[in-house]
C-alpha atoms as a PDB file:
ATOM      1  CA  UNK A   1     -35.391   5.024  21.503  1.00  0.00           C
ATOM      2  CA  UNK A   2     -33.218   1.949  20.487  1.00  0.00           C
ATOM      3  CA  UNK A   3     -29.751   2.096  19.901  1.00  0.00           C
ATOM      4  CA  UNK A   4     -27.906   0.463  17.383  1.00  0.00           C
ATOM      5  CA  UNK A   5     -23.833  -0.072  17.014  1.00  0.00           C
ATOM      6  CA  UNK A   6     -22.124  -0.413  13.702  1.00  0.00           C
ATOM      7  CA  UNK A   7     -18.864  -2.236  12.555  1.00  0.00           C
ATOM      8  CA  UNK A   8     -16.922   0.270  13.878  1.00  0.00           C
ATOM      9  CA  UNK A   9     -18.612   0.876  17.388  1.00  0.00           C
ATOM     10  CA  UNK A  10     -19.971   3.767  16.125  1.00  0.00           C
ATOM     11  CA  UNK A  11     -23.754   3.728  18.308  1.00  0.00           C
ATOM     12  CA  UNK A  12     -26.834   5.741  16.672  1.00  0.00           C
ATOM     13  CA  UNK A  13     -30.471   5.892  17.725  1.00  0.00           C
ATOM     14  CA  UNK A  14     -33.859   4.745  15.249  1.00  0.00           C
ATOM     15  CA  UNK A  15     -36.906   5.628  16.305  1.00  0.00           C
ATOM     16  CA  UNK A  16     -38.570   3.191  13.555  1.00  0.00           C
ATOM     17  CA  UNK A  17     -37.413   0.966  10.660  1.00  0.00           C
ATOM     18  CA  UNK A  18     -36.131   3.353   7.899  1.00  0.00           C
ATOM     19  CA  UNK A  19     -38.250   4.661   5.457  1.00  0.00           C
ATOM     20  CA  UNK A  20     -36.013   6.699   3.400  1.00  0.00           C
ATOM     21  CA  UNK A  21     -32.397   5.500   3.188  1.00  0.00           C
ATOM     22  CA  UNK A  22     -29.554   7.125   1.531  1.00  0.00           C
ATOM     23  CA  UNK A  23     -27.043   4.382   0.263  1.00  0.00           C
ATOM     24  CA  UNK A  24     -23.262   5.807   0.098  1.00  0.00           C
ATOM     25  CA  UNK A  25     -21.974   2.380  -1.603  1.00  0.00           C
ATOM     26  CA  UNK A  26     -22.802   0.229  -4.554  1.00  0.00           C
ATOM     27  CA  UNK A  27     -22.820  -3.085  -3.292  1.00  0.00           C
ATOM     28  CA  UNK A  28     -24.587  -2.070   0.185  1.00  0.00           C
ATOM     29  CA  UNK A  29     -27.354  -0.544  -2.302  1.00  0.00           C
ATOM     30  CA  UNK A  30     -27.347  -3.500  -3.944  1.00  0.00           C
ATOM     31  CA  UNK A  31     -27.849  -5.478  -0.627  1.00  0.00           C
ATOM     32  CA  UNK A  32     -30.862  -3.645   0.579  1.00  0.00           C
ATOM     33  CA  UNK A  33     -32.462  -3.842  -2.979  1.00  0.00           C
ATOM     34  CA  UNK A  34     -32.148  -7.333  -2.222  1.00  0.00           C
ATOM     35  CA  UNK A  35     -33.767  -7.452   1.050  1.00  0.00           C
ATOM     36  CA  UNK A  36     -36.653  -6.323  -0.451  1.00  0.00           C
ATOM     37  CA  UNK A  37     -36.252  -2.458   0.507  1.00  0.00           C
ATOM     38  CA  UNK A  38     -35.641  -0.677  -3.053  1.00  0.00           C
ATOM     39  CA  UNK A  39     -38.647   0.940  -1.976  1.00  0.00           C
ATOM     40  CA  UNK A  40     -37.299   2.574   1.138  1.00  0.00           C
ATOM     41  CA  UNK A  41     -34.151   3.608  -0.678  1.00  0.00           C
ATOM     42  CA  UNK A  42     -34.538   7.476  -2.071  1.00  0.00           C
ATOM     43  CA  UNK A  43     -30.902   8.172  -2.557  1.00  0.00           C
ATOM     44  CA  UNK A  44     -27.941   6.568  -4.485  1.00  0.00           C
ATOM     45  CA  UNK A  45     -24.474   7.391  -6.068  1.00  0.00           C
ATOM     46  CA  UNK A  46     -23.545   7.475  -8.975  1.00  0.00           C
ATOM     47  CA  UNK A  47     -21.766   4.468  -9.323  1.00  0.00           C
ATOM     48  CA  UNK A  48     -24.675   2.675  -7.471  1.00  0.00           C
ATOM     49  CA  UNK A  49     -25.319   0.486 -11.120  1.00  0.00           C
ATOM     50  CA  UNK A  50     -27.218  -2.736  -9.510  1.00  0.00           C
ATOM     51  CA  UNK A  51     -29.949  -2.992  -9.884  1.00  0.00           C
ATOM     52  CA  UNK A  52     -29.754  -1.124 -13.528  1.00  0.00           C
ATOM     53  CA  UNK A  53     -32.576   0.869 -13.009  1.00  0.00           C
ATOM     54  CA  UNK A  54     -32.233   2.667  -9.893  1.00  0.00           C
ATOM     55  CA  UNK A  55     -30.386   5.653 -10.761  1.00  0.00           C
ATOM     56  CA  UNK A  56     -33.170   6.513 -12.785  1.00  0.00           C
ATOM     57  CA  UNK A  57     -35.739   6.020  -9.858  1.00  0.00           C
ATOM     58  CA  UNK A  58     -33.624   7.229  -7.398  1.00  0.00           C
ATOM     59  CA  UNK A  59     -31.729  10.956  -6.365  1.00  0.00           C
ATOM     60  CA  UNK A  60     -28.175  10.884  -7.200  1.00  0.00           C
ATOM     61  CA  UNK A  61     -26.351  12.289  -4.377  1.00  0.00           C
ATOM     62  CA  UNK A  62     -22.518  12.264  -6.168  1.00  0.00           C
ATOM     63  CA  UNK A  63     -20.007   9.579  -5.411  1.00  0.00           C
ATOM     64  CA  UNK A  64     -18.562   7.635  -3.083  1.00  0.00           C
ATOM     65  CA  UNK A  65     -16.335  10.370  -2.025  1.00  0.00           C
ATOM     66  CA  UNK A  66     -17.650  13.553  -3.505  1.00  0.00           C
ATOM     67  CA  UNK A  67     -21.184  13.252  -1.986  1.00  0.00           C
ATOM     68  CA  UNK A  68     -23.794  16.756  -2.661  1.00  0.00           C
ATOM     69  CA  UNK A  69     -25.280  17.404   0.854  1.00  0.00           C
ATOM     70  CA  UNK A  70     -27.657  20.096  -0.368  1.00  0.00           C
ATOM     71  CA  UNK A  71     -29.178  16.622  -2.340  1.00  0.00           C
ATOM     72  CA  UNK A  72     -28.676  14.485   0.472  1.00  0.00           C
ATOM     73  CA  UNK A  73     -30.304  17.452   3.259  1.00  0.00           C
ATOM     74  CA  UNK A  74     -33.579  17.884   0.849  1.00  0.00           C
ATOM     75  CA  UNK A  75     -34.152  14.054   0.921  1.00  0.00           C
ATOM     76  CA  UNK A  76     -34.235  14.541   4.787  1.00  0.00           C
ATOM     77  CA  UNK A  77     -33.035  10.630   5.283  1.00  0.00           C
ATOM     78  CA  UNK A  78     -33.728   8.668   8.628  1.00  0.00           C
ATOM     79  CA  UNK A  79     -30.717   6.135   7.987  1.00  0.00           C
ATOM     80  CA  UNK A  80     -27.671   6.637   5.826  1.00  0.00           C
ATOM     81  CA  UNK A  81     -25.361   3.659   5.128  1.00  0.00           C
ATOM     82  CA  UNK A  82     -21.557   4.292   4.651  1.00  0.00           C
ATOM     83  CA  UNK A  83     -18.893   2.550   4.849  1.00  0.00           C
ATOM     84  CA  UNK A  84     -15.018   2.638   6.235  1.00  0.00           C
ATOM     85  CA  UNK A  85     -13.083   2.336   3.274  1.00  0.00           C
ATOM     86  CA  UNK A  86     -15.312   3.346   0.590  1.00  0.00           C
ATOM     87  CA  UNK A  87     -16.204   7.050   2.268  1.00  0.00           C
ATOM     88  CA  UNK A  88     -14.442   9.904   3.930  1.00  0.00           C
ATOM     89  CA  UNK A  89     -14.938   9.624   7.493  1.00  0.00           C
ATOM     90  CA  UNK A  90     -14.742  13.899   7.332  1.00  0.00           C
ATOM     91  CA  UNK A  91     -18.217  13.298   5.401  1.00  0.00           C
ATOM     92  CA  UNK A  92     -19.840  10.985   7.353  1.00  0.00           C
ATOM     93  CA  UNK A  93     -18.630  12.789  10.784  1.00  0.00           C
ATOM     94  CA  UNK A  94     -20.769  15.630   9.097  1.00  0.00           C
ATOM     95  CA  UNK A  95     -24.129  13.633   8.087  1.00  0.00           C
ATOM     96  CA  UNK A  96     -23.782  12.099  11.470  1.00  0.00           C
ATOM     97  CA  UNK A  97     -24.543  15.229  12.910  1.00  0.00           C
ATOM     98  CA  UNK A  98     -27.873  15.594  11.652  1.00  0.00           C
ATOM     99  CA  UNK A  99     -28.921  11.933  10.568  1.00  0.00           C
ATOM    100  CA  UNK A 100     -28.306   8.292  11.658  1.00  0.00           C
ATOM    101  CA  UNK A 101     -25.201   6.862   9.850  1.00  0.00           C
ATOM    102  CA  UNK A 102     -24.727   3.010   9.846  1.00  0.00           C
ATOM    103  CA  UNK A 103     -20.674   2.693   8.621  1.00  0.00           C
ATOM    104  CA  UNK A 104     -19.463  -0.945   7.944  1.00  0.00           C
ATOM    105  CA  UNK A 105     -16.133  -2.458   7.632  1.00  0.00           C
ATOM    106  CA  UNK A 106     -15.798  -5.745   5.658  1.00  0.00           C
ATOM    107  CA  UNK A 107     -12.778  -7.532   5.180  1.00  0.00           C
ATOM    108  CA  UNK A 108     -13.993 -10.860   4.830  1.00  0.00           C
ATOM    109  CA  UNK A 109     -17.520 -12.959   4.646  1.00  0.00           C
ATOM    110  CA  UNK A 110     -18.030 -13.210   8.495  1.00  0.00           C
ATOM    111  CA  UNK A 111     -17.853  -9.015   8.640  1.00  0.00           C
ATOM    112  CA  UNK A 112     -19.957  -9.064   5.341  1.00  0.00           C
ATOM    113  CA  UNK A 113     -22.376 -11.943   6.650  1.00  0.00           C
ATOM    114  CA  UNK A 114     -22.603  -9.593  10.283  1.00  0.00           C
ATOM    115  CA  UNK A 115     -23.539  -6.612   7.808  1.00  0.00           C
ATOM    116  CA  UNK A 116     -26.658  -8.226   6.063  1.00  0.00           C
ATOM    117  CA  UNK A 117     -28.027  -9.389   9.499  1.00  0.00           C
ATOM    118  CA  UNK A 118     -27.705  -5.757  10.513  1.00  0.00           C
ATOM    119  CA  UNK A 119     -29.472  -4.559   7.702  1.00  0.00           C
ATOM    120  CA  UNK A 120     -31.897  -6.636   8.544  1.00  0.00           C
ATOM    121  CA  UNK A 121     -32.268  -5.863  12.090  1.00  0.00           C
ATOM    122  CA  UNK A 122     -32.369  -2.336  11.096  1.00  0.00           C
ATOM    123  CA  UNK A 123     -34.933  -2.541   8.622  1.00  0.00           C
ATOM    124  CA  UNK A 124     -37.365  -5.304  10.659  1.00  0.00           C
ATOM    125  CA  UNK A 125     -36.311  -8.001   7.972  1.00  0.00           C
ATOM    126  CA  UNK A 126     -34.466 -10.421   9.806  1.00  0.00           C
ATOM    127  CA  UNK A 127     -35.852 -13.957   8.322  1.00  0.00           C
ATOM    128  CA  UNK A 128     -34.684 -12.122   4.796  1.00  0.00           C
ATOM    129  CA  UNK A 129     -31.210 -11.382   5.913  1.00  0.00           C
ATOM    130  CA  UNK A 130     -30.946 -14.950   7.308  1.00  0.00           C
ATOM    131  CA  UNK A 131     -32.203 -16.729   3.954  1.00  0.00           C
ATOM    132  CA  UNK A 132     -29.709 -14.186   1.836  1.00  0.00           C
ATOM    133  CA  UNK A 133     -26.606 -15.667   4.403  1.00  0.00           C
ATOM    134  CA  UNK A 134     -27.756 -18.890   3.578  1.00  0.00           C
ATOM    135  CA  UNK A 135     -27.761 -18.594  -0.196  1.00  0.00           C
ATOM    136  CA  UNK A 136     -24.624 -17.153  -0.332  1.00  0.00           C
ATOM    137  CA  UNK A 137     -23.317 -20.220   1.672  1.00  0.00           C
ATOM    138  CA  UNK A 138     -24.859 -22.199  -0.549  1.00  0.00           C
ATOM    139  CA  UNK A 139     -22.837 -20.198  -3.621  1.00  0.00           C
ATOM    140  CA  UNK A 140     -19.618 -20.683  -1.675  1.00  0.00           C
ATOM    141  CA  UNK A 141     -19.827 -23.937  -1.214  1.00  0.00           C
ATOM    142  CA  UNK A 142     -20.468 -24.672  -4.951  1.00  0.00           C
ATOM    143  CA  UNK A 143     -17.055 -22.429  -5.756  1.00  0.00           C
ATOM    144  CA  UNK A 144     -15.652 -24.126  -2.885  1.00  0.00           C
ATOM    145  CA  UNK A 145     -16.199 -27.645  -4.608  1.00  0.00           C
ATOM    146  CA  UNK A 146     -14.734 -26.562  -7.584  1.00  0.00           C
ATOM    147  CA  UNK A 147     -11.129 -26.437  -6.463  1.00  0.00           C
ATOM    148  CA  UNK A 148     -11.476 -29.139  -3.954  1.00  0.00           C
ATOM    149  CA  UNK A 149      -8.086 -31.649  -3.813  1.00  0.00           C
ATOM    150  CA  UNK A 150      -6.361 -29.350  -6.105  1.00  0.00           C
ATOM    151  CA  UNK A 151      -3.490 -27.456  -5.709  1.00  0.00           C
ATOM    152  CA  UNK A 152      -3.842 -23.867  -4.898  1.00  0.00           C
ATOM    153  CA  UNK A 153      -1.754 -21.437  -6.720  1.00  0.00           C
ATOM    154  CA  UNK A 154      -0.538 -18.267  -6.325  1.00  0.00           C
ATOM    155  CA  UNK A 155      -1.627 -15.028  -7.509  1.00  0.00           C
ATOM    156  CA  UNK A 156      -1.464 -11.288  -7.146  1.00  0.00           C
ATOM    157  CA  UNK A 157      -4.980  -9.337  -8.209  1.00  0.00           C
ATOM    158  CA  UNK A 158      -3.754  -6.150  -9.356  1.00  0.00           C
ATOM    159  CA  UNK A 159      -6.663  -3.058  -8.159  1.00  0.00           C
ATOM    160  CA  UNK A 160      -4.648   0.291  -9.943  1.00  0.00           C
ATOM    161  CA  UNK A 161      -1.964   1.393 -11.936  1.00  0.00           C
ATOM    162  CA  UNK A 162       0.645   4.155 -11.452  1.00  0.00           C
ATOM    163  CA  UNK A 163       1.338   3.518  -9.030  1.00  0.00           C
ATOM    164  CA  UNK A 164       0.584  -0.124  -8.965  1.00  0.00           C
ATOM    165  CA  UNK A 165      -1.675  -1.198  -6.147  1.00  0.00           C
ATOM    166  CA  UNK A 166      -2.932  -4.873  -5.404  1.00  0.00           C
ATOM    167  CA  UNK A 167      -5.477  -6.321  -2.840  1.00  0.00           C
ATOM    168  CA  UNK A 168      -3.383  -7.143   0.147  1.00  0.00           C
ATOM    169  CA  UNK A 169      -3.932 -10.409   2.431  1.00  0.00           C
ATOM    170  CA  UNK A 170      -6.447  -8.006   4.859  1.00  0.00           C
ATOM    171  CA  UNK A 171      -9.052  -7.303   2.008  1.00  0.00           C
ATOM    172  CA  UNK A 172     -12.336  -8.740   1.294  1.00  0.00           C
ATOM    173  CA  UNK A 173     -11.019  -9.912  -2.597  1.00  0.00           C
ATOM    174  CA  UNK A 174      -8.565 -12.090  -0.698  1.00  0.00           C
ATOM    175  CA  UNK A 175     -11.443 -14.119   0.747  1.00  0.00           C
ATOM    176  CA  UNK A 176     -12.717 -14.453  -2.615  1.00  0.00           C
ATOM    177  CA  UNK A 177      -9.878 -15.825  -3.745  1.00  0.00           C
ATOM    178  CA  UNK A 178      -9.063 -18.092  -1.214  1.00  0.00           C
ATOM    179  CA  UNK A 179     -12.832 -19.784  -2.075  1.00  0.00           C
ATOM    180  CA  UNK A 180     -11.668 -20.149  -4.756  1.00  0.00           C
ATOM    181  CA  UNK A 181      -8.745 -21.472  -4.731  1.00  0.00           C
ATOM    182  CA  UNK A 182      -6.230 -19.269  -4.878  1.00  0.00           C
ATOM    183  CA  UNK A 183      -3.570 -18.057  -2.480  1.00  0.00           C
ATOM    184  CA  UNK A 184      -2.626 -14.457  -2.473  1.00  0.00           C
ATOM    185  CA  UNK A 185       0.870 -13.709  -3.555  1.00  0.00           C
ATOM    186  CA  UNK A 186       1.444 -11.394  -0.801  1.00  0.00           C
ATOM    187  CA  UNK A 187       0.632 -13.312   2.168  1.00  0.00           C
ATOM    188  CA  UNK A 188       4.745 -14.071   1.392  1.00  0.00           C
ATOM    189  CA  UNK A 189       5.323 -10.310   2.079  1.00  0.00           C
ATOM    190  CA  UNK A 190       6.200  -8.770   4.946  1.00  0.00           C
ATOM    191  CA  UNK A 191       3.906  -5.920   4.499  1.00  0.00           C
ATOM    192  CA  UNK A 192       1.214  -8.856   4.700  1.00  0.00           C
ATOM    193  CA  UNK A 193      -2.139  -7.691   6.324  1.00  0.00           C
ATOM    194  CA  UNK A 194      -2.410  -4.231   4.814  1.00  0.00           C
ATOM    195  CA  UNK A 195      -5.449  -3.596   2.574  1.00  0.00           C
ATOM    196  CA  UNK A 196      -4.298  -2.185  -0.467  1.00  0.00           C
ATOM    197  CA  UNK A 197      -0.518  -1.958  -1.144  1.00  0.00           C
ATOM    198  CA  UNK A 198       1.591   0.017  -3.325  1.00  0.00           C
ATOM    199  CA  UNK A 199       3.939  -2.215  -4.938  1.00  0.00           C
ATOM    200  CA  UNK A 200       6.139  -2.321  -8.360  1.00  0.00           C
ATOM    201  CA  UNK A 201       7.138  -4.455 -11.526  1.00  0.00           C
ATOM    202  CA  UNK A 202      10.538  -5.808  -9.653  1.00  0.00           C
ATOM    203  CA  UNK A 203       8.426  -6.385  -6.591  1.00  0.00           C
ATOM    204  CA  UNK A 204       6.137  -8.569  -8.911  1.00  0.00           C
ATOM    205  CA  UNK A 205       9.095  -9.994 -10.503  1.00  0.00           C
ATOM    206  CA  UNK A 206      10.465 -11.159  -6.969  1.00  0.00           C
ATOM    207  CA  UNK A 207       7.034 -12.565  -5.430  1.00  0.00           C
ATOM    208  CA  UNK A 208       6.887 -14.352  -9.196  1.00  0.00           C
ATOM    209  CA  UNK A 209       3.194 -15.395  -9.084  1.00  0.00           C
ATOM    210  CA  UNK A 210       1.840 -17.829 -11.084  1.00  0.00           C
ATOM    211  CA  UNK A 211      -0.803 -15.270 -12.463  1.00  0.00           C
ATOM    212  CA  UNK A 212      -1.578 -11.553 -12.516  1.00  0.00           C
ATOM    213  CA  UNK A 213      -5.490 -11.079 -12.366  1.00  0.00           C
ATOM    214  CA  UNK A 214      -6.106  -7.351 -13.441  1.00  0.00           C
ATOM    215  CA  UNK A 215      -9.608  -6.159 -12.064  1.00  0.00           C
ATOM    216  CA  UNK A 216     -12.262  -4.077 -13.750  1.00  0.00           C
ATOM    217  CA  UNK A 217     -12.224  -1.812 -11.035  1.00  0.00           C
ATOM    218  CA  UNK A 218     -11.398   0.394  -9.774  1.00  0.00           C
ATOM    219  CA  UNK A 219      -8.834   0.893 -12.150  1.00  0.00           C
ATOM    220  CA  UNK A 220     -10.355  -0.096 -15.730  1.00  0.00           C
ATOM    221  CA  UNK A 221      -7.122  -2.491 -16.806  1.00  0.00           C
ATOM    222  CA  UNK A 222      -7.397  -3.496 -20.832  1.00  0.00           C
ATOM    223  CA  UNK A 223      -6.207  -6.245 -22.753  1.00  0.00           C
ATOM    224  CA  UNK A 224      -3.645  -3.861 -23.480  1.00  0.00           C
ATOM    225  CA  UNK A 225      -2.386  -3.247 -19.804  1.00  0.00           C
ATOM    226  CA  UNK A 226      -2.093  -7.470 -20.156  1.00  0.00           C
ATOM    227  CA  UNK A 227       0.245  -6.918 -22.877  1.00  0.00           C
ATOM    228  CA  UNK A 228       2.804  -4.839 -21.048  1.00  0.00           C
ATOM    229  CA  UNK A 229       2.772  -6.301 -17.627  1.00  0.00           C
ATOM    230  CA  UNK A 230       3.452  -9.770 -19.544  1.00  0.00           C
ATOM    231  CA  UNK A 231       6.133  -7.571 -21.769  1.00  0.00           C
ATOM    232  CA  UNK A 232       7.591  -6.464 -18.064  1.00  0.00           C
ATOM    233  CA  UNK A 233       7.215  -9.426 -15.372  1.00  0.00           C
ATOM    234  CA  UNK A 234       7.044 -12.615 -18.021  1.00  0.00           C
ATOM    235  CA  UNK A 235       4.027 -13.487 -15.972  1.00  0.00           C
ATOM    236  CA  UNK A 236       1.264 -14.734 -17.109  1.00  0.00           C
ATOM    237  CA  UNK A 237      -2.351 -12.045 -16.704  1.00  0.00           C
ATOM    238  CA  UNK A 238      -5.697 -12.667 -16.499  1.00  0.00           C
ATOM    239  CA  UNK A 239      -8.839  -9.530 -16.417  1.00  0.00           C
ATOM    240  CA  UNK A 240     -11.166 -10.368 -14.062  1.00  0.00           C
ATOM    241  CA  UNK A 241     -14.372  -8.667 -13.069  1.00  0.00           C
ATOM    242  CA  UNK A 242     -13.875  -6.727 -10.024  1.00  0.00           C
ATOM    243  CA  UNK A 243     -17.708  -6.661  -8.777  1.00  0.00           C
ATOM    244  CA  UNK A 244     -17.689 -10.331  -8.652  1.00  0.00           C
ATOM    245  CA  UNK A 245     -14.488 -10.410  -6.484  1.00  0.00           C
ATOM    246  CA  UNK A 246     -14.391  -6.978  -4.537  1.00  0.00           C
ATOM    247  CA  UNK A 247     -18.852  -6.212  -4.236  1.00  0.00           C
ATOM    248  CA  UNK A 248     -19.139  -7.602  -1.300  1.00  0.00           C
ATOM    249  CA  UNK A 249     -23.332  -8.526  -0.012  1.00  0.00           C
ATOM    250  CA  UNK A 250     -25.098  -9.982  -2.380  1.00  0.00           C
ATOM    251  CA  UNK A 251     -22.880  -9.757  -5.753  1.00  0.00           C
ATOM    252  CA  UNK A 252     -22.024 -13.143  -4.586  1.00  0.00           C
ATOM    253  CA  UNK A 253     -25.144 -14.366  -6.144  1.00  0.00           C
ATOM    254  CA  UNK A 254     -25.719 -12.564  -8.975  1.00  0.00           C
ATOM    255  CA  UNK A 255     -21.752 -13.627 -10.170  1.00  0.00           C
ATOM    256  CA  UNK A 256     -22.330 -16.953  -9.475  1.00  0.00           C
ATOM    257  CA  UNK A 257     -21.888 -18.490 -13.060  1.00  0.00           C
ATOM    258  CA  UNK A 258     -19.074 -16.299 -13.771  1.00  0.00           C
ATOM    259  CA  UNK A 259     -17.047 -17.270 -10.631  1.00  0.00           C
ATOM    260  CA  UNK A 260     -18.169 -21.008 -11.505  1.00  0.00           C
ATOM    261  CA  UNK A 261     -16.365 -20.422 -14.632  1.00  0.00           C
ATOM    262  CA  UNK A 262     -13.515 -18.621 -13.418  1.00  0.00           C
ATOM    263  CA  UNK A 263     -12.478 -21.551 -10.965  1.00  0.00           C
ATOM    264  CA  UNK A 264     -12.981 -23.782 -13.782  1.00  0.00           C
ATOM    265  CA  UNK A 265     -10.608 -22.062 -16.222  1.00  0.00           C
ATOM    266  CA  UNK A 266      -8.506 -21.468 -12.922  1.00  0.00           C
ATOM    267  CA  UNK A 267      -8.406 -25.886 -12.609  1.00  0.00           C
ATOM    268  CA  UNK A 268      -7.579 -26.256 -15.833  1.00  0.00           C
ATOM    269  CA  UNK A 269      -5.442 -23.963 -16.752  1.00  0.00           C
ATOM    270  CA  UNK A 270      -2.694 -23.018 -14.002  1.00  0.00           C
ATOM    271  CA  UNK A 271      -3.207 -26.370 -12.192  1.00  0.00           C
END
């Protein structure tokens, strides 16, 4: 029976490709949708909203973190995909007992690139996987372009609120950034290279970026949330949609003319 190792050196066995998968994350489900494999997906969460249809064709199995194994046991899965971050490792300890659990761990494109060519070893859909990488190349080289021979500036991309928490230099929305070119703030901290860091308005005040971008999610900021941190820090803020900076896989793509846009405003505005 083969054996396959995940992005944690977790190993599992397959005795076939897949044929009914249980997805534990949004942009992963979104990802094997892509592949071509909607098909061989039977379970989702609830916050699994691309494509918009599948939670209607498809078993809801709870969220990210609150996940209903009675659901996920009468599906009777041969591959569950988790990941790291996103999941409690207490759950997926548990499926693995009984089913084969794939967990990834993406901080950047390379880990996120690695992931789609797994998926489509897994799944026998290789030459897929590989034409995916290369149109989301493609995509990053047009954002790329955009900010090429200008000056990058610096900004911190607020995630939550009370406490606030920001995407730290070690997370996949920092790569996202960086193509498009923007420095995060708090690769000047000496906290640098932790994922998600608590931090506070005098902190902000101190690392004085030249933006705030305030994500769509997880926490849901408002134009009123722009209104007080502008009040408190006297720096300028900007809502930005997470998915197009935090889904990593495919997202990419379907984003593209909103992050075109967003680098543009980006050029022309803080440059």
């Amino acid at each position: 029976m083969p054996v396959y190792t995940d992005q944690i050196a977790r190993k599992f066995e397959l005795k076939a490709p897949p044929q009914r998968i249980v997805s534990l994350v949004p942009s992963q489900t979104e990802l094997l949708c892509d592949l071509g494999l909607e098909d061989s997906i039977v379970g989702v969460t609830k916050f699994c909203v691309h494509p918009k249809h599948l939670r209607k064709a498809k078993t809801i199995i709870g969220g990210t973190k609150k996940l209903h194994f009675d659901r996920i046991n009468a599906l009777n899965p041969d591959l569950i995909i988790a990941n790291k971050e996103e999941n409690n490792r207490e759950d997926v300890e548990k499926l693995s007992e009984k089913y084969p659990v794939y967990v990834s761990d993406i901080q950047n494109l390379d880990h996120a690139q690695a992931f789609a060519n797994d998926m489509g070893t897994l799944t026998g859909n290789e030459e897929k996987a590989a034409l995916l990488n290369a149109k989301i190349n493609n995509a990053i080289a047009k954002l790329k372009k955009i900010s090429e021979g200008s000056k990058s500036i610096n900004a911190l991309y607020l995630i939550w609120k009370d406490p606030y928490m920001a995407a730290g230099t070690d997370a996949f929305i920092t790569e996202m950034l960086n193509i498009c070119g923007i420095e995060n703030s708090l690769s000047k901290w000496d906290d640098a290279g932790l994922r998600y860091p608590e931090t506070t308005i005098q902190e902000i005040k101190s690392l004085n970026p030249d933006v705030i971008f305030l994500s769509s999610e997880p926490y849901p900021f408002k134009a009123i949330h722009d209104s007080e941190i502008l009040s408190e820090t006297g720096i300028k803020t900007m809502g930005v949609d997470g998915e197009a900076f935090s889904w990593y896989g495919s997202r990419i793509l379907h984003c593209l003319p909103y992050l075109q846009k967003f680098a543009q405003e980006i050029s022309s505005f803080y440059r």
